[in-house]
Protein backbone atom coordinates (compact mmCIF):
# COMPACT_ATOMS: atom_id res chain seq x y z
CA UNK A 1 132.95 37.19 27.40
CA UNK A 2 135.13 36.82 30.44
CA UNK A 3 133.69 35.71 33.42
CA UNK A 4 132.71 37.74 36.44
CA UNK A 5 134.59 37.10 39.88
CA UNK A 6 132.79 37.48 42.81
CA UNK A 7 135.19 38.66 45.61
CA UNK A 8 134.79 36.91 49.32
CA UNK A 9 136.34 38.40 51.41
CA UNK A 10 135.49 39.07 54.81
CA UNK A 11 133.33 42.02 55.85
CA UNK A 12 135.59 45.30 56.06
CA UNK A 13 133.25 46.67 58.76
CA UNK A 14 133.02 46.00 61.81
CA UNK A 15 129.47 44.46 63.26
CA UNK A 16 127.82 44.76 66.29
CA UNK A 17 128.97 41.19 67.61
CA UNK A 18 132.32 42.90 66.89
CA UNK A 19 131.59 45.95 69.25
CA UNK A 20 130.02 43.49 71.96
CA UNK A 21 133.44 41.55 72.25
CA UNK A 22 135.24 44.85 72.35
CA UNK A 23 133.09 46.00 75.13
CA UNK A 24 133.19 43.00 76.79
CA UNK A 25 136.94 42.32 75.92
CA UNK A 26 137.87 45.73 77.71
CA UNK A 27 135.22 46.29 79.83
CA UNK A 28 138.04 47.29 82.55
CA UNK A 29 139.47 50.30 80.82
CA UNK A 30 136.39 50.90 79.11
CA UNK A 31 134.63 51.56 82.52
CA UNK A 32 138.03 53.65 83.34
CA UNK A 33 138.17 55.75 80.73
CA UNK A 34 134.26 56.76 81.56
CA UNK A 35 134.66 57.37 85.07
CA UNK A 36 137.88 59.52 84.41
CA UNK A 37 135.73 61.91 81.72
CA UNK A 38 132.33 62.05 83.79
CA UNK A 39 133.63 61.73 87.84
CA UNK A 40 131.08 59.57 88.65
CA UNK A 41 130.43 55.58 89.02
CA UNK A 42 126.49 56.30 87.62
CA UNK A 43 127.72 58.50 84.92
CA UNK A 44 130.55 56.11 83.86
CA UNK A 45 128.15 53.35 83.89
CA UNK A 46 125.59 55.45 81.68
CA UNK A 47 128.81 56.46 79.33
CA UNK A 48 129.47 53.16 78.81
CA UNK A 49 126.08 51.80 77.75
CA UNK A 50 125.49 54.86 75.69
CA UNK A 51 128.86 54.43 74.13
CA UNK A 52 128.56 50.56 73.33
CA UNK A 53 124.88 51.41 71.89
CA UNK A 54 125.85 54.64 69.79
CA UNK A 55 128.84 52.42 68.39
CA UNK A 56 126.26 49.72 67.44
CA UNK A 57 124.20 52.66 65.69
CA UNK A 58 126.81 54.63 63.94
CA UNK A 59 128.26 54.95 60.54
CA UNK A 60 129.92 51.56 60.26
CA UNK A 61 133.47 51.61 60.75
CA UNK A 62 136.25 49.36 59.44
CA UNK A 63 136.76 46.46 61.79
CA UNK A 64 140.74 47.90 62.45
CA UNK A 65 139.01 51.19 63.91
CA UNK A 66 136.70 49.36 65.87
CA UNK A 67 138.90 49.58 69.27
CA UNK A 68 139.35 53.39 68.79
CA UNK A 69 135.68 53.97 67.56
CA UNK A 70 134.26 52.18 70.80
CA UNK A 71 136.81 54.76 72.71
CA UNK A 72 135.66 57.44 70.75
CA UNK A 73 131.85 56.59 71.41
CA UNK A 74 132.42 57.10 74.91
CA UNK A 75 133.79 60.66 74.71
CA UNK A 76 131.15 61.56 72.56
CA UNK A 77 128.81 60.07 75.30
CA UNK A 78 130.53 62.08 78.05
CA UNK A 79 130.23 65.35 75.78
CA UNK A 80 126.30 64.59 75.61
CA UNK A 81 125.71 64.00 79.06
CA UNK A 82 127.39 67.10 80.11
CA UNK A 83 125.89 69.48 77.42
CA UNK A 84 121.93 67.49 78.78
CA UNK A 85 123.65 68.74 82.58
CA UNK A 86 123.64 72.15 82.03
């Protein structure tokens, strides 16, 4: 009977350690990209703490769409806080 191989490679998916150094990593544009979809320092500080936590909660993601998930995250922030606005 041949024998089984166990495969080790590295996790496809990215973690949350991986979505706290992306925060952190862009924190800069991050912030910019917020303030430029809600107009507002509070709300672009709110967008990005939702957006870092939803990205930590989500589907997981593959480690190569991590940067554009965490962007991603944000806009769907901004689309919650304005639909909880009106």
């Amino acid at each position: 009977m041949p024998e089984t191989k166990h495969i080790t490679s590295p996790m496809p998916y990215a973690s949350n350690g991986d979505f706290h150094r992306i925060f952190k990593e862009e924190k800069d544009s991050l912030y910019r990209l917020s303030f430029l979809l809600t107009a507002d320092q509070e709300k672009a500080h709110q967008c990005l703490v939702s957006g870092l936590e939803d990205s930590m909660k989500g589907s997981p993601v593959f480690k190569e769409w991590a940067r554009l998930w965490a962007r991603w995250a944000l806009r769907l922030s901004q689309k919650g806080q304005m639909s909880r606005a009106n």
